[in-house]
Structure formats: structure tokens, C-alpha cells
PDB file of N, CA and C in Angstrom:
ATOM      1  N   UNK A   1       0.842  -1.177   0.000  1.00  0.00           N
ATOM      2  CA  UNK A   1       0.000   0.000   0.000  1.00  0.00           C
ATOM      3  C   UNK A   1       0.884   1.234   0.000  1.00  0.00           C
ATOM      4  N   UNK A   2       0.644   2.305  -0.489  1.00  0.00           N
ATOM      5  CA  UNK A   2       1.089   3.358  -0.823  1.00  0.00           C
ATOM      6  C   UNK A   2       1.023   4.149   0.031  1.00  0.00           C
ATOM      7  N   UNK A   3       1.839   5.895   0.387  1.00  0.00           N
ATOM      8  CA  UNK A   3       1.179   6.434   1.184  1.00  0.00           C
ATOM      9  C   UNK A   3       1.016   7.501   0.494  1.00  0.00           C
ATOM     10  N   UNK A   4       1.180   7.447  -1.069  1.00  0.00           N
ATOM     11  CA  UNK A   4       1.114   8.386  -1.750  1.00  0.00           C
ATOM     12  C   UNK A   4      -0.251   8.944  -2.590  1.00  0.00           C
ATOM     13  N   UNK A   5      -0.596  10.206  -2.756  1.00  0.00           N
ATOM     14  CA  UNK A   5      -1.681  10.336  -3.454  1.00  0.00           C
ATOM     15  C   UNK A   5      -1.372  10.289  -5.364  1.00  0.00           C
ATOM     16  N   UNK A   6      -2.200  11.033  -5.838  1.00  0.00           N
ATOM     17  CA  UNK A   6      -2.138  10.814  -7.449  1.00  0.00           C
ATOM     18  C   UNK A   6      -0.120  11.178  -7.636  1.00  0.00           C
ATOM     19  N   UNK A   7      -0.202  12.620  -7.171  1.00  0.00           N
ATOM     20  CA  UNK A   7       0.838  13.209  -7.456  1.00  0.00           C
ATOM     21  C   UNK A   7       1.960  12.576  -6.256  1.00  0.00           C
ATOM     22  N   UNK A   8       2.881  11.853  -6.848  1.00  0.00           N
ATOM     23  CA  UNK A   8       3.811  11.027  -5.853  1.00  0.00           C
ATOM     24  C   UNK A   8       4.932  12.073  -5.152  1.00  0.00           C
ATOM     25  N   UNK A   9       5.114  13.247  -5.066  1.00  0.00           N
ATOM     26  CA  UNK A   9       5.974  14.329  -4.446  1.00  0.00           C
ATOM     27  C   UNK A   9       4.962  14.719  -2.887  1.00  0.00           C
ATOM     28  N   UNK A  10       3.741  14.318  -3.340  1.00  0.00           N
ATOM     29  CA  UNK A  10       2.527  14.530  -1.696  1.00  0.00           C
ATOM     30  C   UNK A  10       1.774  13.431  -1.004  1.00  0.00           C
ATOM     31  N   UNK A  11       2.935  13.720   0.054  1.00  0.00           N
ATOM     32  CA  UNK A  11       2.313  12.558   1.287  1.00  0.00           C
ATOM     33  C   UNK A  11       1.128  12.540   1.715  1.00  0.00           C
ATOM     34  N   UNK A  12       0.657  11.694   2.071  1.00  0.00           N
ATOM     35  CA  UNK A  12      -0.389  11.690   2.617  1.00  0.00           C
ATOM     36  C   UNK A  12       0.003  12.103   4.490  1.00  0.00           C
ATOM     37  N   UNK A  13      -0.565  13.272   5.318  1.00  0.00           N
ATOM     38  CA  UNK A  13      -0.261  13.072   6.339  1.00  0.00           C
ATOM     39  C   UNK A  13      -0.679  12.308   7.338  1.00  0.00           C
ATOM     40  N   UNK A  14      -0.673  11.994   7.679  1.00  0.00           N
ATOM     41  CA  UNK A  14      -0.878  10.859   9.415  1.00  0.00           C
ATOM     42  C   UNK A  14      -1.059  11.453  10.490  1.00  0.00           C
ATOM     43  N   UNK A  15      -0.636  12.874  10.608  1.00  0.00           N
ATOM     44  CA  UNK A  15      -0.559  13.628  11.896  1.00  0.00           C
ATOM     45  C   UNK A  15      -0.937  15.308  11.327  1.00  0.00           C
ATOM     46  N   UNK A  16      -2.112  14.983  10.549  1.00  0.00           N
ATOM     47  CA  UNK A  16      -2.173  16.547  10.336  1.00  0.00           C
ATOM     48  C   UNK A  16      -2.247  17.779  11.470  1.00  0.00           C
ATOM     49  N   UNK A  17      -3.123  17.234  12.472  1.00  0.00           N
ATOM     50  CA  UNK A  17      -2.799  18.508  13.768  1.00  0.00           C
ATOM     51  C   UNK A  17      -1.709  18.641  14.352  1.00  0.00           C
ATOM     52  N   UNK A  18      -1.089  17.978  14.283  1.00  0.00           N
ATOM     53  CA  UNK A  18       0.183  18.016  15.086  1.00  0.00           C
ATOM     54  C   UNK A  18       1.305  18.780  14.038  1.00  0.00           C
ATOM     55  N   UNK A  19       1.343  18.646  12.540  1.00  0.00           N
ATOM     56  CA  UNK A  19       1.886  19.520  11.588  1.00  0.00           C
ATOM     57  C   UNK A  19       1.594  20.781  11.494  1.00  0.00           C
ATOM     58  N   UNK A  20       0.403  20.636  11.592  1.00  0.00           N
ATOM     59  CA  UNK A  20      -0.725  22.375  11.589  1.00  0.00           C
ATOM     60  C   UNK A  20      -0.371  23.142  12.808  1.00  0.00           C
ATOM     61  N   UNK A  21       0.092  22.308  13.784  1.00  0.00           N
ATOM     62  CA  UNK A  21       0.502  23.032  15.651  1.00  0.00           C
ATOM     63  C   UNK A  21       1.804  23.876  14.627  1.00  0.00           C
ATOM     64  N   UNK A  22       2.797  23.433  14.216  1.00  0.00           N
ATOM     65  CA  UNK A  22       3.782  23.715  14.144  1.00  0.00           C
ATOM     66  C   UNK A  22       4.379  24.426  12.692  1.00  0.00           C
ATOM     67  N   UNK A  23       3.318  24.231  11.892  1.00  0.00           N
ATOM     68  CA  UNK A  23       3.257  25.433  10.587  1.00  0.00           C
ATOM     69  C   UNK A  23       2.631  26.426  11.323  1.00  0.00           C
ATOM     70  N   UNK A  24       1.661  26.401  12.021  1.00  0.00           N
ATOM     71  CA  UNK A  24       0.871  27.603  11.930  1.00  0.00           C
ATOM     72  C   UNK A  24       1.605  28.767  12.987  1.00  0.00           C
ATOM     73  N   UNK A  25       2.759  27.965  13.899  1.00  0.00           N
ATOM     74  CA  UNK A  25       3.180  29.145  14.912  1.00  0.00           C
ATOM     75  C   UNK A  25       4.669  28.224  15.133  1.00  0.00           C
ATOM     76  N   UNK A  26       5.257  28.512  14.199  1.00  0.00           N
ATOM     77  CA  UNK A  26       6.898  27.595  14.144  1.00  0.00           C
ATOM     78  C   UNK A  26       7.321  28.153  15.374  1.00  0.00           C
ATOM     79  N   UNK A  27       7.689  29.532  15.618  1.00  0.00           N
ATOM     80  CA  UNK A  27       8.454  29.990  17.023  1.00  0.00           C
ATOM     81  C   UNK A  27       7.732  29.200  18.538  1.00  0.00           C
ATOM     82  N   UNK A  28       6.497  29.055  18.148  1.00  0.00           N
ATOM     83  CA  UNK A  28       6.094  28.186  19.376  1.00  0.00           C
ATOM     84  C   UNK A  28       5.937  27.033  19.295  1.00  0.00           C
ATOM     85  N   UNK A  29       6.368  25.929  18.081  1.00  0.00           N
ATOM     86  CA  UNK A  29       6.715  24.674  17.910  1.00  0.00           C
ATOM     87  C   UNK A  29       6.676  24.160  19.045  1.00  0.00           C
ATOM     88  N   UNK A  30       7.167  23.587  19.785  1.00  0.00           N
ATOM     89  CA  UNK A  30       7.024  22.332  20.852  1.00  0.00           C
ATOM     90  C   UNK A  30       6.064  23.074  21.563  1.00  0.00           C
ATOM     91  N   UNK A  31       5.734  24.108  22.140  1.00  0.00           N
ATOM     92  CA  UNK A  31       4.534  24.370  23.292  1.00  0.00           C
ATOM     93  C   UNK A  31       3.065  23.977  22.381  1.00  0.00           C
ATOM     94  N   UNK A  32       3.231  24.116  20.877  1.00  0.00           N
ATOM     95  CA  UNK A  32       1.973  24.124  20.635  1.00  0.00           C
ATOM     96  C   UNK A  32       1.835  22.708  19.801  1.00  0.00           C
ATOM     97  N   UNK A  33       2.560  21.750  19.678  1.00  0.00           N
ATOM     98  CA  UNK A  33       3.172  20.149  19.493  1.00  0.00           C
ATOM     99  C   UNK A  33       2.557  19.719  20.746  1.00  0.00           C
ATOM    100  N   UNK A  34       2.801  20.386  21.699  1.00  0.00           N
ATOM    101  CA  UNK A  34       2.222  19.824  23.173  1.00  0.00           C
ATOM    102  C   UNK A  34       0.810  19.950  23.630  1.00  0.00           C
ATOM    103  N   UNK A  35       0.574  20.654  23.254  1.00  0.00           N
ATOM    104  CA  UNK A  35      -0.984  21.188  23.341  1.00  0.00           C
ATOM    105  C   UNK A  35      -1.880  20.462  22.547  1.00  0.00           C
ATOM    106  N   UNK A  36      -1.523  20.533  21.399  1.00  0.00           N
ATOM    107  CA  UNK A  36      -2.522  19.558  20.656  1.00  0.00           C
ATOM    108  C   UNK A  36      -2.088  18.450  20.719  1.00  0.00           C
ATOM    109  N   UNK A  37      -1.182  17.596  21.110  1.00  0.00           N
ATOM    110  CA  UNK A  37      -1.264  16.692  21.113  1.00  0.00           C
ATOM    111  C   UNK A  37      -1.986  15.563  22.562  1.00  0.00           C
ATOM    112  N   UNK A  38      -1.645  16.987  23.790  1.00  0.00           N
ATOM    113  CA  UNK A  38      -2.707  16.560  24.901  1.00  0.00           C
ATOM    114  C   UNK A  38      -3.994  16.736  24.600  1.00  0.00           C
ATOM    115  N   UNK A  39      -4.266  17.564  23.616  1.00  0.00           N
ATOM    116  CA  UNK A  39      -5.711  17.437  23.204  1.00  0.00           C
ATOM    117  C   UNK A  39      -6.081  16.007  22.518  1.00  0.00           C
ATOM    118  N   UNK A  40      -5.571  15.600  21.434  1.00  0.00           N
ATOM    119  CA  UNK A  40      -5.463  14.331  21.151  1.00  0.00           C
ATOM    120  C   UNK A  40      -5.258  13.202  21.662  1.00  0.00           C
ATOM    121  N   UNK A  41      -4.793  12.969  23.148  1.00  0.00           N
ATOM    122  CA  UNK A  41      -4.950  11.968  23.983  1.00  0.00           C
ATOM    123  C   UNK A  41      -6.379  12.151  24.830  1.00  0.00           C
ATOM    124  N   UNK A  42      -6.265  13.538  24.814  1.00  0.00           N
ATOM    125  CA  UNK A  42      -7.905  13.445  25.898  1.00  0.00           C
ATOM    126  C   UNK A  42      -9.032  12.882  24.924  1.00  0.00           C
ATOM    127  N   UNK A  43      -8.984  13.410  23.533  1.00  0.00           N
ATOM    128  CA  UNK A  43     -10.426  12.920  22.766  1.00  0.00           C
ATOM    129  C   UNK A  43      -9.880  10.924  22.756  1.00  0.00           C
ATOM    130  N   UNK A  44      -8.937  10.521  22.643  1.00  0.00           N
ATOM    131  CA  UNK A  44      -8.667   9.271  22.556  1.00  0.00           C
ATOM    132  C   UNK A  44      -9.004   8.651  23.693  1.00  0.00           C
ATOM    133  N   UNK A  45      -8.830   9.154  25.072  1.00  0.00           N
ATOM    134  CA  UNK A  45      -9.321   8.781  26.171  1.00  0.00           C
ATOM    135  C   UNK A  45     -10.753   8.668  26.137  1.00  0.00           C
ATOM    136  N   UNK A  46     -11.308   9.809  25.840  1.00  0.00           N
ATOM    137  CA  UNK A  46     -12.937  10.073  25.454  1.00  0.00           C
ATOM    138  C   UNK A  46     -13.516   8.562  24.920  1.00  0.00           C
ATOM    139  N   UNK A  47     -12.954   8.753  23.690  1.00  0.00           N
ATOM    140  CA  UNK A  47     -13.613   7.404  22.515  1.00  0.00           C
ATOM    141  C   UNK A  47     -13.077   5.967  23.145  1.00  0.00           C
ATOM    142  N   UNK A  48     -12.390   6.210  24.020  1.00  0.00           N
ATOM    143  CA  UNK A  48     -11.649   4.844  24.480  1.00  0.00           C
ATOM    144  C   UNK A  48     -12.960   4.210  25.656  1.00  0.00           C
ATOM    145  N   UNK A  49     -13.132   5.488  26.569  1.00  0.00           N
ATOM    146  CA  UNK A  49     -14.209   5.304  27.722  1.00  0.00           C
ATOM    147  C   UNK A  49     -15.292   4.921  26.878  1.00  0.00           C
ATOM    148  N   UNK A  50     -15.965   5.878  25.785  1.00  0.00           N
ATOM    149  CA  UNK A  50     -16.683   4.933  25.292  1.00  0.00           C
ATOM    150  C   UNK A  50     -17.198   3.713  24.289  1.00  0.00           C
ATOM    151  N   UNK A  51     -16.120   3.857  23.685  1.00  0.00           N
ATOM    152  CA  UNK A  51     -15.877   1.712  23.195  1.00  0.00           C
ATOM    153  C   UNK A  51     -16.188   0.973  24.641  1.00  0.00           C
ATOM    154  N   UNK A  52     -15.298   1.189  25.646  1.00  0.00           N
ATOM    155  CA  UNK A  52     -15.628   0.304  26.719  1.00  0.00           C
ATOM    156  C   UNK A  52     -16.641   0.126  27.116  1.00  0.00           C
ATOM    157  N   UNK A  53     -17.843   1.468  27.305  1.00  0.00           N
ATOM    158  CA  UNK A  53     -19.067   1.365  27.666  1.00  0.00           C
ATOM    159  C   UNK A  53     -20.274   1.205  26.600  1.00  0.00           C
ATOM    160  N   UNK A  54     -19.726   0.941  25.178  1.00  0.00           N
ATOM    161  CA  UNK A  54     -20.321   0.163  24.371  1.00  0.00           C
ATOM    162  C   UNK A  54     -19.896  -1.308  24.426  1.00  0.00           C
ATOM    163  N   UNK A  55     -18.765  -1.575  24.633  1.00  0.00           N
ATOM    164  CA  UNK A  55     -18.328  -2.863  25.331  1.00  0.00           C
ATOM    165  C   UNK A  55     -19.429  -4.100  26.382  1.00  0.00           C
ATOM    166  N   UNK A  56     -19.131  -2.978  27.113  1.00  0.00           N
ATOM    167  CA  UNK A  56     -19.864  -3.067  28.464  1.00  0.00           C
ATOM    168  C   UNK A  56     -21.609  -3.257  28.725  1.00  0.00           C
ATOM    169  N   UNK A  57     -22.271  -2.569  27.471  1.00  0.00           N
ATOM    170  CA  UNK A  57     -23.465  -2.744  26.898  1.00  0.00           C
ATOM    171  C   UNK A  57     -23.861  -3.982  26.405  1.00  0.00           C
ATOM    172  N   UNK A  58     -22.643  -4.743  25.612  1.00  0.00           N
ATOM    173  CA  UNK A  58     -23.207  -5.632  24.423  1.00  0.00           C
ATOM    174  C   UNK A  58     -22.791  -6.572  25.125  1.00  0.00           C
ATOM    175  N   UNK A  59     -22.164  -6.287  26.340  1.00  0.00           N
ATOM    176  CA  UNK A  59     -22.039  -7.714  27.366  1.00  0.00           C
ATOM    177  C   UNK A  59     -23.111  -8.215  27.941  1.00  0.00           C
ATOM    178  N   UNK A  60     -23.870  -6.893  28.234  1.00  0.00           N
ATOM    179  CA  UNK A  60     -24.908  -6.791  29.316  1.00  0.00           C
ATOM    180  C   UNK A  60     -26.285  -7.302  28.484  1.00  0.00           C
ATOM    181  N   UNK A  61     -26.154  -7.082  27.059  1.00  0.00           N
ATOM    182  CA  UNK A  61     -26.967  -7.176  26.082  1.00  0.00           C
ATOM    183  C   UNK A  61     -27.280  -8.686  25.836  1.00  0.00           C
ATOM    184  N   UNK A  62     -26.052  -9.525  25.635  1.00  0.00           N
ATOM    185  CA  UNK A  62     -25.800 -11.035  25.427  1.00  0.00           C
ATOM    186  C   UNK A  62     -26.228 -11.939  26.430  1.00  0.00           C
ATOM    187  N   UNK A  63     -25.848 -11.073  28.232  1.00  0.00           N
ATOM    188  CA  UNK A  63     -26.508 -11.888  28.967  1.00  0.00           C
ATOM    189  C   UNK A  63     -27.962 -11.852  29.578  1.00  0.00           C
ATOM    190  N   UNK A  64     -28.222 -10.477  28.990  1.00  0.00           N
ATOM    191  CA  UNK A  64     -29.867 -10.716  29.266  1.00  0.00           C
ATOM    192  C   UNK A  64     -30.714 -11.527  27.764  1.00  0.00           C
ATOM    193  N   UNK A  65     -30.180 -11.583  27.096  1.00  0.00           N
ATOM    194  CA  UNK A  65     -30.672 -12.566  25.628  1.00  0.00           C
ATOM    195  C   UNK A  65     -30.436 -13.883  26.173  1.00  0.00           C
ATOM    196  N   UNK A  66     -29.440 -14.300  26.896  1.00  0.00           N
ATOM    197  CA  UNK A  66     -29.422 -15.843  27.449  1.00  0.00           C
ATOM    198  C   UNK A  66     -30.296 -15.857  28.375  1.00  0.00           C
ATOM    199  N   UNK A  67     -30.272 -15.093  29.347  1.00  0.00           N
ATOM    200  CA  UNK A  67     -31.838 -15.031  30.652  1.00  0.00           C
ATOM    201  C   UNK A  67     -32.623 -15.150  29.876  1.00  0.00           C
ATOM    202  N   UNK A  68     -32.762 -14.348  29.215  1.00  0.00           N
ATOM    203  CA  UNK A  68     -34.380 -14.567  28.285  1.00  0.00           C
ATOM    204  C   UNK A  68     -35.085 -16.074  27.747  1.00  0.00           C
ATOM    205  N   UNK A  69     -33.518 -16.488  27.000  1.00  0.00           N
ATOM    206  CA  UNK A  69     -33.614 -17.746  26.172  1.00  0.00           C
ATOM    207  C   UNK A  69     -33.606 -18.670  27.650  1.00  0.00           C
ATOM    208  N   UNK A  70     -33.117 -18.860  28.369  1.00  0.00           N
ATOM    209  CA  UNK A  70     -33.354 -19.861  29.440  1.00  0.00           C
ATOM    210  C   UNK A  70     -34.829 -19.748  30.250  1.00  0.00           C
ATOM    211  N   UNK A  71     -35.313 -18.220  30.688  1.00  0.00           N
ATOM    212  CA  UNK A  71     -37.067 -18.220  30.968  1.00  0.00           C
ATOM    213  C   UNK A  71     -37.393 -18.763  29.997  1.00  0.00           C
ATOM    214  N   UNK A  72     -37.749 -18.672  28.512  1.00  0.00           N
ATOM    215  CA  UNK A  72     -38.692 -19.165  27.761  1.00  0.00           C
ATOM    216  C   UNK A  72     -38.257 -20.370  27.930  1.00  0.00           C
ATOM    217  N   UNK A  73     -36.944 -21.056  27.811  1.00  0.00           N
ATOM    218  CA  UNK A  73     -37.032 -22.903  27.946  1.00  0.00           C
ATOM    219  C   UNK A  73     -37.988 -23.215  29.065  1.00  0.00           C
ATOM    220  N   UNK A  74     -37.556 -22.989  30.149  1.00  0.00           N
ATOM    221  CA  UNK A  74     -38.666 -22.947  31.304  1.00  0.00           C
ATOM    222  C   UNK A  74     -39.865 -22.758  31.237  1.00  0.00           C
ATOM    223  N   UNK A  75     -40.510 -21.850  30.605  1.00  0.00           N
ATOM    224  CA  UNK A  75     -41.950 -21.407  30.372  1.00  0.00           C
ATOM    225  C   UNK A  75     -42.208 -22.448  29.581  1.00  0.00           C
ATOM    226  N   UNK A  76     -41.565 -23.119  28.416  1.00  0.00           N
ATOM    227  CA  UNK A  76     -41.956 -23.922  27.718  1.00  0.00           C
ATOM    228  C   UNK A  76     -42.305 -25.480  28.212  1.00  0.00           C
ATOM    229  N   UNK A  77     -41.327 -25.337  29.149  1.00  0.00           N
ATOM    230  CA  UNK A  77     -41.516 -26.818  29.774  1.00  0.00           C
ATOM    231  C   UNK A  77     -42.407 -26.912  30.921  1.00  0.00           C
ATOM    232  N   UNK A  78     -42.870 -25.823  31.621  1.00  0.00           N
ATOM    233  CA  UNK A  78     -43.915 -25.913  32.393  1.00  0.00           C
ATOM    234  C   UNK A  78     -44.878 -26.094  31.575  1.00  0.00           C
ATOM    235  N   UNK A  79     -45.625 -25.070  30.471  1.00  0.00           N
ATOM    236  CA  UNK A  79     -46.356 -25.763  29.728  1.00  0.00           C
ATOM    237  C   UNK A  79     -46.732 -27.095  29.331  1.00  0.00           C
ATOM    238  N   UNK A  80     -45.540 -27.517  28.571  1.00  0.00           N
ATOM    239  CA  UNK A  80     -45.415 -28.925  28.037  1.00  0.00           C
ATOM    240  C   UNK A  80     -46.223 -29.667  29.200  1.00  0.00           C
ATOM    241  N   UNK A  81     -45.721 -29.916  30.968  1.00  0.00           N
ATOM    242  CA  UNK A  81     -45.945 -30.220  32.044  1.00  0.00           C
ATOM    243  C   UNK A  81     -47.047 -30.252  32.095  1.00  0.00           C
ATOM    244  N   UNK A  82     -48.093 -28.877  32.264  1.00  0.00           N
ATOM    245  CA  UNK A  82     -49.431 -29.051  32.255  1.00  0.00           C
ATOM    246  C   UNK A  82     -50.313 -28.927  31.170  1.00  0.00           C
ATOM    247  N   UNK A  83     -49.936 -29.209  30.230  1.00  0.00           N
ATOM    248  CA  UNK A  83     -50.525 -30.314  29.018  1.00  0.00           C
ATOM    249  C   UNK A  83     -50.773 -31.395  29.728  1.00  0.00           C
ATOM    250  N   UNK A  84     -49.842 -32.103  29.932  1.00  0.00           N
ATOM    251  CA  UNK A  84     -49.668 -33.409  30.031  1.00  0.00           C
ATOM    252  C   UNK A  84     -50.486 -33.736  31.230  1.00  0.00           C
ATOM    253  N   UNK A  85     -50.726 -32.889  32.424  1.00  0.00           N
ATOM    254  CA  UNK A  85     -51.762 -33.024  33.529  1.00  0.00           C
ATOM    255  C   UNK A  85     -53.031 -32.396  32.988  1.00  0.00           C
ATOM    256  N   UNK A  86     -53.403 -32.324  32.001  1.00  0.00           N
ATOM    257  CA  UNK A  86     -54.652 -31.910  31.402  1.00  0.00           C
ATOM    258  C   UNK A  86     -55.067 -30.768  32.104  1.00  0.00           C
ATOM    259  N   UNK A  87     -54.397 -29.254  32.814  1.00  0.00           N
ATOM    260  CA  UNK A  87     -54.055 -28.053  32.840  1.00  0.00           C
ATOM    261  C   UNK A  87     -54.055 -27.386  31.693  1.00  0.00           C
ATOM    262  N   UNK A  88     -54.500 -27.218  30.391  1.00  0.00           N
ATOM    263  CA  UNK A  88     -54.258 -26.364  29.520  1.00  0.00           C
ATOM    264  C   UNK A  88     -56.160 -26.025  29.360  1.00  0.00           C
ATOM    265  N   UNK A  89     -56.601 -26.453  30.262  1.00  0.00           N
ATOM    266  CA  UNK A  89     -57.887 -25.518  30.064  1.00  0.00           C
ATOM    267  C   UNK A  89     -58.191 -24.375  31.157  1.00  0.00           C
ATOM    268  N   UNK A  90     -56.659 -24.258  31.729  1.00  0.00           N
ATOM    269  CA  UNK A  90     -57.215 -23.115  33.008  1.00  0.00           C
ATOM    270  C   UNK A  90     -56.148 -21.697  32.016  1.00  0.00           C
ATOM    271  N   UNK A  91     -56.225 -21.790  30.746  1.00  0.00           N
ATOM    272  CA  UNK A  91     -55.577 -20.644  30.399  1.00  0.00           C
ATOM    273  C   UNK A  91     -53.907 -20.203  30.179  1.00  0.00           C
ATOM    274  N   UNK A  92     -53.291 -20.911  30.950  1.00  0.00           N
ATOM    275  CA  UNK A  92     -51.863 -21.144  31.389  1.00  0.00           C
ATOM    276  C   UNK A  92     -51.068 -20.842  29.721  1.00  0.00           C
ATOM    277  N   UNK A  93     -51.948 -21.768  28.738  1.00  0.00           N
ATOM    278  CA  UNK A  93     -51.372 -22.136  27.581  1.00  0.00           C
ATOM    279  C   UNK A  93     -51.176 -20.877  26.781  1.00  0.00           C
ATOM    280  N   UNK A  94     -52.259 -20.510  27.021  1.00  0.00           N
ATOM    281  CA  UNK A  94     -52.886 -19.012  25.885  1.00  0.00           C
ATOM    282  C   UNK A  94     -51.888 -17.979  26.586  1.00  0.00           C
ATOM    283  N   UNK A  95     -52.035 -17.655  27.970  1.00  0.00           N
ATOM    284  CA  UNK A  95     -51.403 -16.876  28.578  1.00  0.00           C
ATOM    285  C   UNK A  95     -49.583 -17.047  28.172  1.00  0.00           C
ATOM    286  N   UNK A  96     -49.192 -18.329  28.173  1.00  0.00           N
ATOM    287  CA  UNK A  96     -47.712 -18.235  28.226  1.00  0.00           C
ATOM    288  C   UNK A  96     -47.718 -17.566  26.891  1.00  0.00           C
ATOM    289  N   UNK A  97     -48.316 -18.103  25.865  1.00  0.00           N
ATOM    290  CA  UNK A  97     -48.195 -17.636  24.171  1.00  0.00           C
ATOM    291  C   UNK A  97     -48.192 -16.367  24.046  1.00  0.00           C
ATOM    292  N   UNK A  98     -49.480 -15.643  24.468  1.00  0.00           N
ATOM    293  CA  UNK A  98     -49.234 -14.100  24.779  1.00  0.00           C
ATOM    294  C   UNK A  98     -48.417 -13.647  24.918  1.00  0.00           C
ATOM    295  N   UNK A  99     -47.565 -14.331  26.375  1.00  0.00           N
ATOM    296  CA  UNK A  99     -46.463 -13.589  27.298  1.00  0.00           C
ATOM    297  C   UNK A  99     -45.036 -13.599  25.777  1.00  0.00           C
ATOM    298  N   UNK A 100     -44.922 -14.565  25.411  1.00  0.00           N
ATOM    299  CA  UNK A 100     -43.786 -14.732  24.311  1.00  0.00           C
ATOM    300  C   UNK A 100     -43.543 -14.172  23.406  1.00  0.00           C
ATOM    301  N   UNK A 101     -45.016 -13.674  23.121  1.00  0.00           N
ATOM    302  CA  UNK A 101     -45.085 -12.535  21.945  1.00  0.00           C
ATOM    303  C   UNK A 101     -45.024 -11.487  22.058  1.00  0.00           C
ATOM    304  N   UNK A 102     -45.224 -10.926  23.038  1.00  0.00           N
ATOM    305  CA  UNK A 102     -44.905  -9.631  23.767  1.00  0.00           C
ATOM    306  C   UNK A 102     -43.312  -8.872  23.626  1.00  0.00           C
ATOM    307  N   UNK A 103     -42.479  -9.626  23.101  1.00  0.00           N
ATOM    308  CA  UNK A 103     -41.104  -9.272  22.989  1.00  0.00           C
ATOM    309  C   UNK A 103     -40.864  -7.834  22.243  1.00  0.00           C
ATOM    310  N   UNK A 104     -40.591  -6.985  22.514  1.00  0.00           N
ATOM    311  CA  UNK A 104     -40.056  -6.032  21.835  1.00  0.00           C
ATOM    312  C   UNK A 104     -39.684  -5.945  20.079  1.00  0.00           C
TER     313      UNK A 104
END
């Protein structure tokens, strides 16, 4: 892969703020190299906290989808249960079906 655009004499930059700190005020080169570049760790910190707490979501997300999937096995097998004790005329049946469909 290249890091070049059409015209091969122009780089592509990688660190444009940190170039722009130091074209735009050369005599203050490193104070302003420093500045933006603590700015650039804080937004990285930022997006970092929240990957984690999108992280942290789709964890929380996976294990309430397994709770879920383990109540309905359960709901299903109580059913099944009172089938089999000739219980499916007190409603139980209709009611669990309802309850299942109700999902978001």
C-alpha cells in the first residue's frame, strides 16, 4: 500500500494537527506540538471510555438474551408439564403464548 496520493511528491499526512501546531506558529513549535497533542490523547481517552461502555453494553446485552432464552425454555416446559396433567384448560397455555409474543 502506498502512502502516496495521485501526485507522488505529496504525502499523505498521518498527523495533520500536530503539523498544523507547528506550521501555523513555528516559534512556538514544541509548546503548541504539546498542546494539541494533549488534546489528542484526551479525545482518545474520550472514545476509548466509550468503546468500553459500548463494550460493556453488548455484554450486558448477550446476557440478558441468554436469561431470556433460558425463561422461555422454562416457560416452555412448564407448559409442556401441564398439558400433560390436562391443565391447559385453566388458560396457562394461551397466557404463556401471549407472554412470548410480547417481545419487543
Amino acid at each position: 500500500m502506498s502512502d502516496h496520493i495521485l501526485d507522488a511528491t505529496k504525502m499523505i499526512q498521518d498527523t495533520p494537527r500536530m503539523e498544523a501546531a507547528l506550521i501555523d506558529a513555528p516559534d512556538a513549535g514544541f509548546a503548541n506540538i504539546w498542546k494539541v497533542g494533549c488534546e489528542i490523547e484526551r479525545e482518545l481517552n474520550e472514545s476509548n471510555q466509550i468503546i468500553r461502555q459500548q463494550q460493556l453494553l453488548d455484554e450486558e446485552n448477550l446476557r440478558l438474551q441468554e436469561r431470556i432464552k433460558r425463561l422461555e425454555e422454562a416457560g416452555d416446559a412448564m407448559v409442556s408439564h401441564a398439558k400433560a396433567l390436562g391443565m391447559d384448560g385453566t388458560g396457562l397455555v394461551k397466557r404463556w403464548s401471549k407472554a412470548k409474543e410480547a417481545k419487543p
